[in-house]
N, C-alpha and C. Protein backbone atom coordinates (compact mmCIF):
# COMPACT_ATOMS: atom_id res chain seq x y z
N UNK A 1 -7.95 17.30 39.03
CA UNK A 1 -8.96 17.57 37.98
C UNK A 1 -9.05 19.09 37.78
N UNK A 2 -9.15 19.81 37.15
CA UNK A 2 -8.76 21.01 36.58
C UNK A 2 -10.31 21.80 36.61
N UNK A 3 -10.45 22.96 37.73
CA UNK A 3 -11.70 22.97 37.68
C UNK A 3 -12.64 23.48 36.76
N UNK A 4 -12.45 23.78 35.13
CA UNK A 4 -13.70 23.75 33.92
C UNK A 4 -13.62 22.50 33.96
N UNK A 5 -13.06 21.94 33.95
CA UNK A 5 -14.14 20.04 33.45
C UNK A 5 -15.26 19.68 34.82
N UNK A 6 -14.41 19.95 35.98
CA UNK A 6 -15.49 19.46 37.07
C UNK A 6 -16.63 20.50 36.66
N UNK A 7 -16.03 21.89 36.21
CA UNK A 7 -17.64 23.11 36.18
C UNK A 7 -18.55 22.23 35.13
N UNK A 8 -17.53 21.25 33.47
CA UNK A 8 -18.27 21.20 33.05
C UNK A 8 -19.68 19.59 33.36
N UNK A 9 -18.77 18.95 34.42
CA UNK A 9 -19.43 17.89 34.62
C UNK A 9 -20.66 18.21 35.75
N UNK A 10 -20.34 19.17 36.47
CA UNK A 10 -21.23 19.39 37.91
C UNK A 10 -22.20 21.31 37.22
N UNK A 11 -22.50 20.92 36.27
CA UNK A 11 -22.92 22.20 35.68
C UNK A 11 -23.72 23.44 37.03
N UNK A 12 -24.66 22.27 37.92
CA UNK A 12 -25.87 22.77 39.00
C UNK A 12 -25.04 22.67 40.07
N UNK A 13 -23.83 23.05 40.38
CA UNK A 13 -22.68 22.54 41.52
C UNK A 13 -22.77 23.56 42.19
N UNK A 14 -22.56 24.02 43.60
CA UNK A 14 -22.59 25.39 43.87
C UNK A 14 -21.45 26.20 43.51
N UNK A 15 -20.60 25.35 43.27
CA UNK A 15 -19.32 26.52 42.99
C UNK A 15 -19.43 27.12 41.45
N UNK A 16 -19.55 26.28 40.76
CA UNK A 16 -20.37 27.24 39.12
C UNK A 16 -21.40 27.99 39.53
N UNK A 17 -22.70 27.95 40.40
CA UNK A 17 -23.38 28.97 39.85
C UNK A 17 -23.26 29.69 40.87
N UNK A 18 -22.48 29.94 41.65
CA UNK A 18 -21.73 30.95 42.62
C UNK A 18 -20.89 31.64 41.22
N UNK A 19 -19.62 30.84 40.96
CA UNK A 19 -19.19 31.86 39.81
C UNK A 19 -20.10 32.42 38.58
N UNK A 20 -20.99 31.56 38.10
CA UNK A 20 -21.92 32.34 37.13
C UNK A 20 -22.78 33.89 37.75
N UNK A 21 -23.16 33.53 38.97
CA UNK A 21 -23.58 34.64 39.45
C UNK A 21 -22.71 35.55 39.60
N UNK A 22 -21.56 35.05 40.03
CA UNK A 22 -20.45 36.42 40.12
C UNK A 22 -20.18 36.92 38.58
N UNK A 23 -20.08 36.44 37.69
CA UNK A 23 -19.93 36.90 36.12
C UNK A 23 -21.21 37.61 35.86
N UNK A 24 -22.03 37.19 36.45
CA UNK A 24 -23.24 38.21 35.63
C UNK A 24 -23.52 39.49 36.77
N UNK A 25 -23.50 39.47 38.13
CA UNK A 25 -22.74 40.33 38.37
C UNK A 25 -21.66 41.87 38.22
N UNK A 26 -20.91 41.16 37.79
CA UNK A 26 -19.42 41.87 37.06
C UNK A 26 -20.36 42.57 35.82
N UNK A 27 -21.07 41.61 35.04
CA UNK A 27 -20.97 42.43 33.94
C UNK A 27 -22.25 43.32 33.80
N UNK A 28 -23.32 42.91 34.83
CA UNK A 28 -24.47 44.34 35.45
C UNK A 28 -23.61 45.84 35.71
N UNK A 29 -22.34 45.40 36.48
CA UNK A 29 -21.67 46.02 37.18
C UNK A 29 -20.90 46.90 36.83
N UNK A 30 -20.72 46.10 35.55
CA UNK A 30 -20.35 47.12 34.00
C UNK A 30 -20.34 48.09 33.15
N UNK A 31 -22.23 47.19 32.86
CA UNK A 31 -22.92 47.83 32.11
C UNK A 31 -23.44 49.30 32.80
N UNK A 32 -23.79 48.85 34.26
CA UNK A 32 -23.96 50.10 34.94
C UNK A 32 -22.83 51.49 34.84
N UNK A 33 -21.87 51.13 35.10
CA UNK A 33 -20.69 51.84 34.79
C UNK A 33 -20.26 52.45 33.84
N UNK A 34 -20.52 51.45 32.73
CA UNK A 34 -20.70 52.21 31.20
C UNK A 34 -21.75 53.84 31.03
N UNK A 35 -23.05 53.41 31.28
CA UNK A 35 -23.93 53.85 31.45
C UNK A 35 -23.98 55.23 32.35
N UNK A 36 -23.15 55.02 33.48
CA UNK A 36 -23.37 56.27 34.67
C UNK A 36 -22.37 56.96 33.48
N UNK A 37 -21.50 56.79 33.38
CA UNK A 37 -20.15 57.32 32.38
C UNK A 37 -20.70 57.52 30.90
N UNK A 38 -21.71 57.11 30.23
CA UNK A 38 -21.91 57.81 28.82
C UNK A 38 -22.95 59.19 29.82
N UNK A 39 -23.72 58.89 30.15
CA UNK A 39 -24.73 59.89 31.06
C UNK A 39 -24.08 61.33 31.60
N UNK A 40 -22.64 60.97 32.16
CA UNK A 40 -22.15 61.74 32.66
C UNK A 40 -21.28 62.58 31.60
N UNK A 41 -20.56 62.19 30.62
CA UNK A 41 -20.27 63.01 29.18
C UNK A 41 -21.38 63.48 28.36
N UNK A 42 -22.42 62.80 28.27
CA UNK A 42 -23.70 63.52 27.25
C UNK A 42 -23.80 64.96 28.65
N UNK A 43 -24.11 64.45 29.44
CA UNK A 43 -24.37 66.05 30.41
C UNK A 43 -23.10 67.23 30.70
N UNK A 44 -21.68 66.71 30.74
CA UNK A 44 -21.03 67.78 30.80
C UNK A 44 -21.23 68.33 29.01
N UNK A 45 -21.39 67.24 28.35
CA UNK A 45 -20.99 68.02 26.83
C UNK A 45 -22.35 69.08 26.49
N UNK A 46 -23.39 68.64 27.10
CA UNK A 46 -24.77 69.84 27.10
C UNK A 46 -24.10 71.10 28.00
N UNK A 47 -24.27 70.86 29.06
CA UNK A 47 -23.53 72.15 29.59
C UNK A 47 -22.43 73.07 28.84
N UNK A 48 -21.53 72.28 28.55
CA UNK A 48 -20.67 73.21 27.91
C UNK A 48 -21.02 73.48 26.85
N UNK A 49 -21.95 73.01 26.16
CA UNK A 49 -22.72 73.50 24.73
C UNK A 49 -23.40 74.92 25.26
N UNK A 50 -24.28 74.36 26.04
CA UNK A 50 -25.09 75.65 26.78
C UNK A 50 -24.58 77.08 27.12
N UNK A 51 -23.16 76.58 27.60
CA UNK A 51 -22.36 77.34 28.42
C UNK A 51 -21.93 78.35 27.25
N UNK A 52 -21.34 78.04 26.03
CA UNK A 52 -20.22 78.38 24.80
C UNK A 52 -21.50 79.72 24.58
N UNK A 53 -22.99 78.96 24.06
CA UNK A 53 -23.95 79.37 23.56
C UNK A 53 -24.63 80.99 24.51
N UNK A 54 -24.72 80.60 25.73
CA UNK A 54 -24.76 81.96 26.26
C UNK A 54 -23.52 82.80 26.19
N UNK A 55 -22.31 82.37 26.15
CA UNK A 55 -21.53 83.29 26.03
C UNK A 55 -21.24 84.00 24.71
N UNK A 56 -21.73 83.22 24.16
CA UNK A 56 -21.93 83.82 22.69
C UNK A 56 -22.70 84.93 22.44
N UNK A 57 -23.91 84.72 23.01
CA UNK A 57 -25.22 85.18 22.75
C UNK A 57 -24.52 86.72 23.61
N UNK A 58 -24.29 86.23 24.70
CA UNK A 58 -23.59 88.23 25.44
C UNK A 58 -22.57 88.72 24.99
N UNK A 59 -21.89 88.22 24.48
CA UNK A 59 -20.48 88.78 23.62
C UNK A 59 -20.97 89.78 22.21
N UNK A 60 -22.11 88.85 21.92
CA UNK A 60 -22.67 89.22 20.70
C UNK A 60 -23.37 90.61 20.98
N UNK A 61 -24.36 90.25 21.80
CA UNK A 61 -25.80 91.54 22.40
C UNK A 61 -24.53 93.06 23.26
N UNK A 62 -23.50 92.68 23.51
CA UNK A 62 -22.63 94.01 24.38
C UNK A 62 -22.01 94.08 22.91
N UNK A 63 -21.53 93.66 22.01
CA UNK A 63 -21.16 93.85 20.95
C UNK A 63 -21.90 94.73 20.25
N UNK A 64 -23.59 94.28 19.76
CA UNK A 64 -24.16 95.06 18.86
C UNK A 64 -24.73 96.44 19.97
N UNK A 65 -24.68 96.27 21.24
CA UNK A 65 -24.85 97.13 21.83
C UNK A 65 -23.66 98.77 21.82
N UNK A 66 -22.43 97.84 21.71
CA UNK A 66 -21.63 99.21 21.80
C UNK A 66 -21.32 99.55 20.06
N UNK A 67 -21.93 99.17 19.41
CA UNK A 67 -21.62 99.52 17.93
C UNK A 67 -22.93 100.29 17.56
N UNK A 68 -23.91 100.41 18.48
CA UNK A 68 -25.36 100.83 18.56
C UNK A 68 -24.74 102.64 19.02
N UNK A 69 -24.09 102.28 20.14
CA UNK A 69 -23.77 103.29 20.88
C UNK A 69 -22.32 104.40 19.97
């Protein structure tokens, strides 16, 4: 017997909701993953925004400084 028909006949069986739990699981497991990983590009891409932006800002200020001078 091919085991989706027994999953679909024994729906409350322990071996389906052993695998259902393992699928929902997996896909917490996922979503978490997704998540640590968009989190972790939105924050390097601030930093290096940050980063560009002060260097800007001193390139600029020693700039108008030695054209001052």
């Amino acid at each position: 017997m091919p085991l989706t028909k027994s999953l679909c006949f024994y729906p409350l069986s322990s071996l389906s909701m052993s695998i259902f739990f393992l699928i929902n699981v997996v896909v917490v497991v996922a979503v978490v993953v997704v998540v640590i990983v968009v989190v972790v590009i939105v924050v390097v891409v601030v930093v290096v925004v940050v980063v560009v932006v002060v260097v800007v800002v001193v390139v600029v200020a020693m700039a108008i400084v030695v054209v001052e001078k």
